[in-house]
N, C-alpha and C. Protein backbone atom coordinates (compact mmCIF):
# COMPACT_ATOMS: atom_id res chain seq x y z
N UNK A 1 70.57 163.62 -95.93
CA UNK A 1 70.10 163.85 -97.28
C UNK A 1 68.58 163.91 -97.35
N UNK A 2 68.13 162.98 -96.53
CA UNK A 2 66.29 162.95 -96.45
C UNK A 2 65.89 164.40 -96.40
N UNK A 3 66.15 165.47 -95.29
CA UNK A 3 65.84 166.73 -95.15
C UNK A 3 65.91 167.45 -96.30
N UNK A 4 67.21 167.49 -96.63
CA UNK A 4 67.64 168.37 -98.04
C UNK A 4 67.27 167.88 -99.18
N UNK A 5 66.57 166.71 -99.07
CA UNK A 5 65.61 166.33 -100.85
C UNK A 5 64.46 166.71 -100.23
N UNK A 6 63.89 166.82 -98.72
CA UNK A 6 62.09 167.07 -98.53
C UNK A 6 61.91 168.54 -98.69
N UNK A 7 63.01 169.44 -98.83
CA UNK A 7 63.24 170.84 -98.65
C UNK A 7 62.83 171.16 -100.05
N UNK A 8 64.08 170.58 -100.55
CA UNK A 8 64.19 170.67 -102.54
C UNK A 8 62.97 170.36 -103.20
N UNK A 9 62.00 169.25 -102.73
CA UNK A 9 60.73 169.12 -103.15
C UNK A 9 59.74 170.42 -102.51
N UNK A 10 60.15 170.83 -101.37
CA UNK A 10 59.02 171.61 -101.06
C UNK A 10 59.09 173.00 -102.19
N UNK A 11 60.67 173.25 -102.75
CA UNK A 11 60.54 174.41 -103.02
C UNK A 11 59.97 173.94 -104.53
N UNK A 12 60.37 173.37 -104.98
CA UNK A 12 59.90 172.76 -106.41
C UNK A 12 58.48 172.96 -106.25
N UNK A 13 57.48 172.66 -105.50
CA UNK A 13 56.13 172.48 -105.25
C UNK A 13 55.58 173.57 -104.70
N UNK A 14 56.50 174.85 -104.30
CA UNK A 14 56.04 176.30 -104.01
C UNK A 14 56.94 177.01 -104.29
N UNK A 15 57.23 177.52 -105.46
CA UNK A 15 57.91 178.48 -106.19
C UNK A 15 58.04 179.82 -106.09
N UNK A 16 56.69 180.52 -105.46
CA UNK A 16 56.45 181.48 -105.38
C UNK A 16 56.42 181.76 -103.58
N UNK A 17 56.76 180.96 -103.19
CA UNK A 17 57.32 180.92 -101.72
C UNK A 17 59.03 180.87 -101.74
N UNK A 18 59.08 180.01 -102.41
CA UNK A 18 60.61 179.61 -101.88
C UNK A 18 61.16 179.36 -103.59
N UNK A 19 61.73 180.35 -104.47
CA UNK A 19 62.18 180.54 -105.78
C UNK A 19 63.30 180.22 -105.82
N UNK A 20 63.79 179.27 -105.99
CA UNK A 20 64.97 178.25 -105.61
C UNK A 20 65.87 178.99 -107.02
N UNK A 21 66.93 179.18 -106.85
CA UNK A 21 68.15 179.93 -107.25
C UNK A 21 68.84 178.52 -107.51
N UNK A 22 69.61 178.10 -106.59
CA UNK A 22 70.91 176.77 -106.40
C UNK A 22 70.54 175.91 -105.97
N UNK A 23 71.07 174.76 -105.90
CA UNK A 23 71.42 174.19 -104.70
C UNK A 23 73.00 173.67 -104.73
N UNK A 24 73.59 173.67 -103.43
CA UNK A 24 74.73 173.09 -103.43
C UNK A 24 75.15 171.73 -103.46
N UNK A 25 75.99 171.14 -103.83
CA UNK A 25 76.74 170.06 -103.42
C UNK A 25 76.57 169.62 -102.44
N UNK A 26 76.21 167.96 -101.50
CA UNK A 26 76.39 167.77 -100.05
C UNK A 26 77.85 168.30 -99.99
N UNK A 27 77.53 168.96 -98.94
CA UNK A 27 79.16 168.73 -98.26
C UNK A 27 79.87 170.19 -98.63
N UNK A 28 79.01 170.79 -99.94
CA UNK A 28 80.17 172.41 -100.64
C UNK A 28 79.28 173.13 -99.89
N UNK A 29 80.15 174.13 -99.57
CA UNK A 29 79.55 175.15 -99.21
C UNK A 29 79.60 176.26 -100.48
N UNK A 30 79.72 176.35 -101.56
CA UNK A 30 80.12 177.02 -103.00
C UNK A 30 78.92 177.00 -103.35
N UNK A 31 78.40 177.80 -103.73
CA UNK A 31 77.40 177.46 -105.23
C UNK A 31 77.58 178.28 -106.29
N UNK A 32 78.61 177.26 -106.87
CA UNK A 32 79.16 177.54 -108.29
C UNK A 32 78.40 177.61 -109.49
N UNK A 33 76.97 177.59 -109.38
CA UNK A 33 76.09 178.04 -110.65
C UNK A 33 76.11 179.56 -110.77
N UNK A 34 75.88 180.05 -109.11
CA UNK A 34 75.07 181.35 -109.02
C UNK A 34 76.13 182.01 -108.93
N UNK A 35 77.24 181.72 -107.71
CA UNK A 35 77.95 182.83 -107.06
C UNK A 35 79.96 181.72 -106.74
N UNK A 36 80.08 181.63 -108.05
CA UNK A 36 81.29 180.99 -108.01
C UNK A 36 82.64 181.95 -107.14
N UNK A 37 83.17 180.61 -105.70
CA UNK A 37 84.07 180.92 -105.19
C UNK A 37 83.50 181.57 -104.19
N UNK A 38 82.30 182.17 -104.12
CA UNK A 38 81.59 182.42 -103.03
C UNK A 38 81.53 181.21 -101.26
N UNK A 39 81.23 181.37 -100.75
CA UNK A 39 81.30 180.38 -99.61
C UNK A 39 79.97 180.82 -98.44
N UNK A 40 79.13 179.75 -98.35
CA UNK A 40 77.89 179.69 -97.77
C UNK A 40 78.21 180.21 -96.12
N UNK A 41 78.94 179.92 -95.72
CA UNK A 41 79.99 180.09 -93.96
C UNK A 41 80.12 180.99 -93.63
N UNK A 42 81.17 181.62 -94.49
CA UNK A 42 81.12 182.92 -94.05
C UNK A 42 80.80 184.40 -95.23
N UNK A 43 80.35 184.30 -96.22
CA UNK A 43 79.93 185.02 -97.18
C UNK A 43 78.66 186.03 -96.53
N UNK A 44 77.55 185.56 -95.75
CA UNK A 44 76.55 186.46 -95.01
C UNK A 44 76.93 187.14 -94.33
N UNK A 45 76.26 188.45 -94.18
CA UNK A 45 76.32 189.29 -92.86
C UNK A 45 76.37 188.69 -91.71
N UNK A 46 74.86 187.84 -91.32
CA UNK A 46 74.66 187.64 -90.31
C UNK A 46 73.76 185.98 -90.38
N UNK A 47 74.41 185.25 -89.51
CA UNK A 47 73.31 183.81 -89.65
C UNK A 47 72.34 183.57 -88.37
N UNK A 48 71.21 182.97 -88.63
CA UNK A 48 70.36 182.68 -87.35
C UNK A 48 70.95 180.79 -87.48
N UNK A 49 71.28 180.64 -86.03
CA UNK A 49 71.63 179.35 -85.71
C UNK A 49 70.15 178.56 -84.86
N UNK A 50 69.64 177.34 -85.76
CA UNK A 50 68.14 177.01 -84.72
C UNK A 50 68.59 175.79 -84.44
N UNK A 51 68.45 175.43 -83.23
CA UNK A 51 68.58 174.06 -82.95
C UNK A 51 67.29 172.98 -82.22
N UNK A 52 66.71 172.38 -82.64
CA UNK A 52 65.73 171.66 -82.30
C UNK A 52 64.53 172.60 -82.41
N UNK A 53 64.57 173.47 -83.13
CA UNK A 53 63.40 174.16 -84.32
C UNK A 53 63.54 175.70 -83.33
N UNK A 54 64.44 175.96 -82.69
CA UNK A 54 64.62 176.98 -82.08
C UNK A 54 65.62 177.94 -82.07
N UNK A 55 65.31 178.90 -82.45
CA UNK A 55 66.50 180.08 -82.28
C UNK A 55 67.65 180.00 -81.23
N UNK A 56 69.12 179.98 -81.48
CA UNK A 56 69.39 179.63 -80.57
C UNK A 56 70.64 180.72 -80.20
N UNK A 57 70.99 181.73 -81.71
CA UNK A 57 72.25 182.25 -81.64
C UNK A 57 72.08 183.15 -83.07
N UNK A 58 72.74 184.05 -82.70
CA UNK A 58 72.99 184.71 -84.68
C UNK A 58 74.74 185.08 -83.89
N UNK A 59 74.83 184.75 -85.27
CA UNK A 59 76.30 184.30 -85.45
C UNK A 59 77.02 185.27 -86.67
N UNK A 60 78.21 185.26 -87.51
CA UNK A 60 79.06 186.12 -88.07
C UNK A 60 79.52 184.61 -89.41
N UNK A 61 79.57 183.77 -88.61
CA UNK A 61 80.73 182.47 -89.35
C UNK A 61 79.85 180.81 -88.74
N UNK A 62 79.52 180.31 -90.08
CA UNK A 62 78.78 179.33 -89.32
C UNK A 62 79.80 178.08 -89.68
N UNK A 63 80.88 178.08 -89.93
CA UNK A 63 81.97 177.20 -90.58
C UNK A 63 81.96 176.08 -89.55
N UNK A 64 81.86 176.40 -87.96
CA UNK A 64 82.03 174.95 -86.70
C UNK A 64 80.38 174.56 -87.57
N UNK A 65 79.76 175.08 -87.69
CA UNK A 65 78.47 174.00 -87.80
C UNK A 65 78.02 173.31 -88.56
N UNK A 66 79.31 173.82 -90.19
CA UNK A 66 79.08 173.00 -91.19
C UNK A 66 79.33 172.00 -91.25
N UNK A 67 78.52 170.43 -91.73
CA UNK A 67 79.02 169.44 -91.77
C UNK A 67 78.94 169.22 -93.23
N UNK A 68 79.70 167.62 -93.77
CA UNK A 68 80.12 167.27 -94.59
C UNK A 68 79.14 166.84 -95.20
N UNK A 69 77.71 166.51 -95.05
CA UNK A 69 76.60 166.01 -95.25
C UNK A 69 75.61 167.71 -95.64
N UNK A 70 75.93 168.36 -95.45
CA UNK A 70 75.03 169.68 -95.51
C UNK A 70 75.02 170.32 -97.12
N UNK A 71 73.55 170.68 -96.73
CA UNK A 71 73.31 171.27 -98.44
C UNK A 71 72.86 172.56 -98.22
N UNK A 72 73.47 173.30 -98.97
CA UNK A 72 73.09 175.32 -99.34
C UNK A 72 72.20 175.27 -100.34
N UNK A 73 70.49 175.50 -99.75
CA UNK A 73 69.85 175.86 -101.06
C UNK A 73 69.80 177.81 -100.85
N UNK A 74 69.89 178.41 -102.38
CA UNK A 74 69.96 179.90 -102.21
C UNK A 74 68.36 180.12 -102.84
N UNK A 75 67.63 181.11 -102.25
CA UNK A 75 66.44 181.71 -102.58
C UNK A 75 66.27 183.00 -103.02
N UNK A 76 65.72 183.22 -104.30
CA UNK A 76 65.47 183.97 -103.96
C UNK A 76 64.63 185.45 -103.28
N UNK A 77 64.90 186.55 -103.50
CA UNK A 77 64.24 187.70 -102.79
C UNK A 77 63.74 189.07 -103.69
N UNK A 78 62.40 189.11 -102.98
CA UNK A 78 61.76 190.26 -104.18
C UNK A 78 62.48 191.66 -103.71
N UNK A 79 63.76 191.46 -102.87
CA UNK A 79 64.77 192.60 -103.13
C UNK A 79 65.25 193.16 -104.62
N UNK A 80 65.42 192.00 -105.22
CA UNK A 80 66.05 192.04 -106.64
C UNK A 80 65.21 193.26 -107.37
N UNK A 81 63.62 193.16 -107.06
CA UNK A 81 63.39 194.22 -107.77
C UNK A 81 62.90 195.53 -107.78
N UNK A 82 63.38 195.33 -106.54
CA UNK A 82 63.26 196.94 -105.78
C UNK A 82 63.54 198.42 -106.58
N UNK A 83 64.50 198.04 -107.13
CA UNK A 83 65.10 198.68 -107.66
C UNK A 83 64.72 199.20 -109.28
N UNK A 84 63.94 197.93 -109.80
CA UNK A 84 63.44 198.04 -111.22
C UNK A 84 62.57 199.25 -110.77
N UNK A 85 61.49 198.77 -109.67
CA UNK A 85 60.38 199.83 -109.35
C UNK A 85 61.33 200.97 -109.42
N UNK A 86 62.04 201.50 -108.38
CA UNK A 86 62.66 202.62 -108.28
C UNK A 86 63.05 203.57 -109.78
N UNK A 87 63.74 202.70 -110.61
CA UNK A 87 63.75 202.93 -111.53
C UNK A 87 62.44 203.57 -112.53
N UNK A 88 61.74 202.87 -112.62
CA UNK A 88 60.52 202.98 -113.23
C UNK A 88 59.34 204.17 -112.33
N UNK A 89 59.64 204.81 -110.92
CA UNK A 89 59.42 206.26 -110.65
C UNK A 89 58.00 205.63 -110.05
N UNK A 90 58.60 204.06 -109.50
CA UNK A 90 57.10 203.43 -108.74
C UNK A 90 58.30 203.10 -107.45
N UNK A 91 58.48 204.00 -106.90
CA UNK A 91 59.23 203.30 -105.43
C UNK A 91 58.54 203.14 -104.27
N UNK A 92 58.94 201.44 -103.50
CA UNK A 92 57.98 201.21 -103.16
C UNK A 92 58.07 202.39 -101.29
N UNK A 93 57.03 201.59 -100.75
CA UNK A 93 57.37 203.18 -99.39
C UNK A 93 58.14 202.29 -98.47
N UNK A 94 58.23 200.84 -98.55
CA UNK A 94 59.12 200.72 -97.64
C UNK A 94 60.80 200.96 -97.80
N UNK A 95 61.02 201.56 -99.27
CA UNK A 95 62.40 201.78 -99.88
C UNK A 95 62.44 203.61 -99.35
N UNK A 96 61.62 204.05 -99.68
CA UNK A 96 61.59 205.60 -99.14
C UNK A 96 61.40 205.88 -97.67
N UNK A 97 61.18 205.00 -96.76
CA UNK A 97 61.61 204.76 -95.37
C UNK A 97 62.56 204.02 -94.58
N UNK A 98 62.92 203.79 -95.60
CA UNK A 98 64.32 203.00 -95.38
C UNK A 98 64.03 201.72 -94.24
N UNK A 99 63.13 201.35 -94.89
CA UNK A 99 62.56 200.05 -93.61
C UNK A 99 62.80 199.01 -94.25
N UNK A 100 62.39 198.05 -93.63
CA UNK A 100 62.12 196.17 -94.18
C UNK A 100 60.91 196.30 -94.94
N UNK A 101 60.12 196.00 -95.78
CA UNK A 101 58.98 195.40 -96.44
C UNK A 101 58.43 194.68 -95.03
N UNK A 102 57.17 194.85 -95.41
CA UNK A 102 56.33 194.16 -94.27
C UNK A 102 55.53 193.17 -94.96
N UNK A 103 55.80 192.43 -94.10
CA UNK A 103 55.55 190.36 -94.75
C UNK A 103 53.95 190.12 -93.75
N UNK A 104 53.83 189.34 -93.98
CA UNK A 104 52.26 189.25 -93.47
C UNK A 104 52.17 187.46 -93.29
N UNK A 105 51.65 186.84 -92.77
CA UNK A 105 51.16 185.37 -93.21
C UNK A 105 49.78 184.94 -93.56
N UNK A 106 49.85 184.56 -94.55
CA UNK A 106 48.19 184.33 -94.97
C UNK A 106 47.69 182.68 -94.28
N UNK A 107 46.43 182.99 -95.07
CA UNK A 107 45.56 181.81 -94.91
C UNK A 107 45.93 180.75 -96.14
N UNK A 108 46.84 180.87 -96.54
CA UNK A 108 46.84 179.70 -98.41
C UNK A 108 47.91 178.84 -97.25
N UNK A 109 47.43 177.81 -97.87
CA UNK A 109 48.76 176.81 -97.17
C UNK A 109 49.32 176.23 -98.80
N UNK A 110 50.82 176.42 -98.08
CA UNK A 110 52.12 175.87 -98.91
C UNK A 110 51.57 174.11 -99.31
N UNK A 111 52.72 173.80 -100.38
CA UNK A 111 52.46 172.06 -100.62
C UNK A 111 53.42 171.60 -99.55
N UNK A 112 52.46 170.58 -98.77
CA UNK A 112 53.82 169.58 -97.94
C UNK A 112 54.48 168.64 -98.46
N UNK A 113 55.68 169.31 -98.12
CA UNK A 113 56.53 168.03 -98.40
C UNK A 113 57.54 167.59 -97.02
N UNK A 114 57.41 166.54 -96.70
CA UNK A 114 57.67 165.73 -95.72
C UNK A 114 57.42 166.64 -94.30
N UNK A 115 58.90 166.84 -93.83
CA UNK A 115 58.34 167.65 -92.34
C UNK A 115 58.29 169.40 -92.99
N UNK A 116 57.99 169.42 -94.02
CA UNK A 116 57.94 170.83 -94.56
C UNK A 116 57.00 171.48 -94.88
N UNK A 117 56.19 172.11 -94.02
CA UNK A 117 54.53 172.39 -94.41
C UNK A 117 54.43 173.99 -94.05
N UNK A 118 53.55 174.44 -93.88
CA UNK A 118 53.18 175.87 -93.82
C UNK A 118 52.25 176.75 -94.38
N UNK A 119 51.99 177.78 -93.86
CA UNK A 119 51.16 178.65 -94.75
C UNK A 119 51.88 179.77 -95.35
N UNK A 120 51.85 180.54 -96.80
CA UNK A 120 52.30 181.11 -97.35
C UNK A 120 52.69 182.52 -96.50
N UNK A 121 54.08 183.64 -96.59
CA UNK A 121 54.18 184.65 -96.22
C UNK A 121 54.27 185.39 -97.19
N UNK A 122 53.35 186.69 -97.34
CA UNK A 122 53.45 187.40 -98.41
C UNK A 122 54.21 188.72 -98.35
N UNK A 123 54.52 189.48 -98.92
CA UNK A 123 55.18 191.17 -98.59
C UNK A 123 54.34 191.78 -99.33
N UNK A 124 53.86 192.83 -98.49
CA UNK A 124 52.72 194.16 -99.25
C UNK A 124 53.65 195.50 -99.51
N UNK A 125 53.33 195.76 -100.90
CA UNK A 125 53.98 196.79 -101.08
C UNK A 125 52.44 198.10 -101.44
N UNK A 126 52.18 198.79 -100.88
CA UNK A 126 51.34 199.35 -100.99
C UNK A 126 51.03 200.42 -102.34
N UNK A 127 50.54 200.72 -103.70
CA UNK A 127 50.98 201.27 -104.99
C UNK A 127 49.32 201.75 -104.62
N UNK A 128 49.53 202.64 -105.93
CA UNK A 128 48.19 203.02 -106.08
C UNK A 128 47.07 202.58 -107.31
N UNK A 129 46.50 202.14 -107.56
CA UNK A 129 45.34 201.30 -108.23
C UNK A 129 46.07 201.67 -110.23
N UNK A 130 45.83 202.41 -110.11
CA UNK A 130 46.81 203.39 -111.21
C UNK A 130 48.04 202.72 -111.61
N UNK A 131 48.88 202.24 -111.37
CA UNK A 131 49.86 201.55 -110.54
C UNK A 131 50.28 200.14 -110.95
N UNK A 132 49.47 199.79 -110.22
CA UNK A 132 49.22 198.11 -110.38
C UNK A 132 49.33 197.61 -111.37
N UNK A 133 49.04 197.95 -112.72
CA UNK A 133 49.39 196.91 -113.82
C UNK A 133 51.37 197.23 -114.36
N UNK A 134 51.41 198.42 -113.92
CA UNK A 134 52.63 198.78 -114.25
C UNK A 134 53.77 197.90 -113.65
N UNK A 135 53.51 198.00 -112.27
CA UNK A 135 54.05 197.07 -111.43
C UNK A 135 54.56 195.23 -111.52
N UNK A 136 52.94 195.53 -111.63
CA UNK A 136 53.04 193.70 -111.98
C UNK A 136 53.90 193.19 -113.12
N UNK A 137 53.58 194.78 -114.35
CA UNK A 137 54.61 193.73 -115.50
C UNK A 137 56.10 193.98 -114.84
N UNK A 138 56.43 194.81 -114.01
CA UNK A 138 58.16 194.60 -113.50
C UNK A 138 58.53 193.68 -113.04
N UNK A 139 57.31 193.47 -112.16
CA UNK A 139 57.70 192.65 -110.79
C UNK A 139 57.54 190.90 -111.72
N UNK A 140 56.78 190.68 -112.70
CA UNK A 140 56.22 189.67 -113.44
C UNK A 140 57.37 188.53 -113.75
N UNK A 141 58.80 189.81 -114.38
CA UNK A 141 59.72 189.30 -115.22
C UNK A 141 60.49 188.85 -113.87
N UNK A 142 60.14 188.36 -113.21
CA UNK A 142 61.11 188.23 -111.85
C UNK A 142 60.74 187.11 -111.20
N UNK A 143 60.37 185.70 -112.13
CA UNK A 143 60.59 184.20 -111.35
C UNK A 143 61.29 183.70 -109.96
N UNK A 144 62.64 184.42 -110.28
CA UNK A 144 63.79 184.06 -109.62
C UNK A 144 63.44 184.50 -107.88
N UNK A 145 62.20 186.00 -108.05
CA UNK A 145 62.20 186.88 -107.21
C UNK A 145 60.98 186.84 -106.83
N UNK A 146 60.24 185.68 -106.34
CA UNK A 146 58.73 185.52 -105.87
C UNK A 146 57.64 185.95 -107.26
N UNK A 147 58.12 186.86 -108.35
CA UNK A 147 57.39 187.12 -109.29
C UNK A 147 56.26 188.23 -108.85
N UNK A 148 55.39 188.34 -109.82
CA UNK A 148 54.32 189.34 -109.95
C UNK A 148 53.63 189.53 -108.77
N UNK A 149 52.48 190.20 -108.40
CA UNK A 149 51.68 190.44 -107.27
C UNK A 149 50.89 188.58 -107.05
N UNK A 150 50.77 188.30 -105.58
CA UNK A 150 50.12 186.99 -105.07
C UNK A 150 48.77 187.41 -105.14
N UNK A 151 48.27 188.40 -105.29
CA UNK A 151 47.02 189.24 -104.89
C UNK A 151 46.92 190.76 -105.09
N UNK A 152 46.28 191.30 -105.32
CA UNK A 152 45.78 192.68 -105.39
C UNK A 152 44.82 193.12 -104.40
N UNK A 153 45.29 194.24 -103.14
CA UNK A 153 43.78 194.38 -102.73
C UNK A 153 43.25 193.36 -101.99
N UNK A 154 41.97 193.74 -101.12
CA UNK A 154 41.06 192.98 -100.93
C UNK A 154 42.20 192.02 -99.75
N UNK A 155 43.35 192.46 -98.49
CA UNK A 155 43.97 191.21 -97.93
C UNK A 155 43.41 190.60 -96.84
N UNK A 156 42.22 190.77 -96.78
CA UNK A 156 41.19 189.59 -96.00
C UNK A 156 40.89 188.47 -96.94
N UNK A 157 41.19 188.49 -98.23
CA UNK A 157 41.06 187.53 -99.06
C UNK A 157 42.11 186.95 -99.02
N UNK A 158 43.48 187.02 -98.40
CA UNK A 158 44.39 185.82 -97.60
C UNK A 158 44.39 185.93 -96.27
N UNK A 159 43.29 186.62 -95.57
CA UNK A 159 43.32 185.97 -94.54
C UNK A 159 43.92 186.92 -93.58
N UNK A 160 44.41 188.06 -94.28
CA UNK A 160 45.24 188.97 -93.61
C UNK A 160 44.12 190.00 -93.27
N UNK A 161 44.17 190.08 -91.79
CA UNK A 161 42.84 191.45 -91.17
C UNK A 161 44.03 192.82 -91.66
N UNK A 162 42.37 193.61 -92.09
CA UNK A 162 42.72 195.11 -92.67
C UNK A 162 43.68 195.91 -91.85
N UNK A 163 42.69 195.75 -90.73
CA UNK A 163 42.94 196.23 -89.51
C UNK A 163 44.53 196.27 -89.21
N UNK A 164 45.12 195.28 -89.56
CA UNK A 164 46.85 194.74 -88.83
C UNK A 164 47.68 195.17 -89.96
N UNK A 165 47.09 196.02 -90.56
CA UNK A 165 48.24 196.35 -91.65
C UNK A 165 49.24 197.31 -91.36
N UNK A 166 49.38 198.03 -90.25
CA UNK A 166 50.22 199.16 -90.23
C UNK A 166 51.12 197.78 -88.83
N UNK A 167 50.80 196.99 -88.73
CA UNK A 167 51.59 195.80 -87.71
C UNK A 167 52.06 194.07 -88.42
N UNK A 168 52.95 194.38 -89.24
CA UNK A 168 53.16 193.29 -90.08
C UNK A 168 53.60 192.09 -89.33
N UNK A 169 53.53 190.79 -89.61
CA UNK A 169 54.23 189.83 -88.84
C UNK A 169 55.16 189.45 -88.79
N UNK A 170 56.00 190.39 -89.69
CA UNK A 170 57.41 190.56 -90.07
C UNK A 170 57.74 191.76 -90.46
N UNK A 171 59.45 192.15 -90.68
CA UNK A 171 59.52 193.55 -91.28
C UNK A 171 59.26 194.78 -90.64
């Protein structure tokens, strides 16, 4: 339980990192707020299994690894509003390349909470100046979904070199 309340505080204390959706029950794998009858096990495509802070397996069914003590927090993803853009005739280019969004890690460090620390990862969607306020009010209405722009521009001002932008650290 210690882990899964230092987690729950971390996301509480970085919102715009980690936009906490649920949390489950010890022990359910359900989360009957968001996605009733759903099941944390085997409901994903695909799971990464880490053991002693290490990648160790991606898996289909993580049901042997669930224990009775385990908590499902759900997050969420500025996937959700992919689509508003699209809609609105602002699509972003990693949707018209049919790629991942490219995530970056900045220089802002997250709030720690217990063994839970870090520096923030952001996703650049590249718009044109023109753009940008349009955007932000889509992306704005979307708490659930990291919310509005972290920054505009200028991503040496988190820390992110200009230079590495066509080489994301993700995505």
């Amino acid at each position: 339980k210690e882990p899964a309340f230092e987690f729950l505080m971390f996301c509480l204390r970085n919102p715009r990192a980690c936009p906490l959706l649920a949390v489950t029950d010890p022990g359910s794998p359900e989360p009957t707020q968001v996605a009733p009858s759903a099941d944390l096990r085997t409901d994903i495509p695909r799971y990464r299994v880490y053991e002693g802070g290490q990648l160790t397996r991606e898996v289909d069914d993580i049901t042997s690894f669930w224990k009775e003590d385990m908590v499902g927090f759900l997050l969420g993803c500025s996937f959700s509003w992919d689509d508003e853009l699209v809609a609105a005739g602002l699509c972003p280019r990693h949707v018209e390349e049919k790629k991942n969004v490219p995530m970056f890690k900045t220089n802002v460090r997250n709030v720690k909470s217990g063994r839970f620390a870090g520096f923030l990862v952001v996703s650049m969607r590249p718009f044109l100046p023109a753009d940008v306020d349009r955007v932000t009010s889509i992306t704005s209405r979307y708490a659930g979904a990291h919310g509005g722009p972290i920054h505009v521009g200028e991503p040496d001002k988190l820390g992110i070199d200009p230079s590495r932008l066509a080489s994301p650290d993700f995505g």
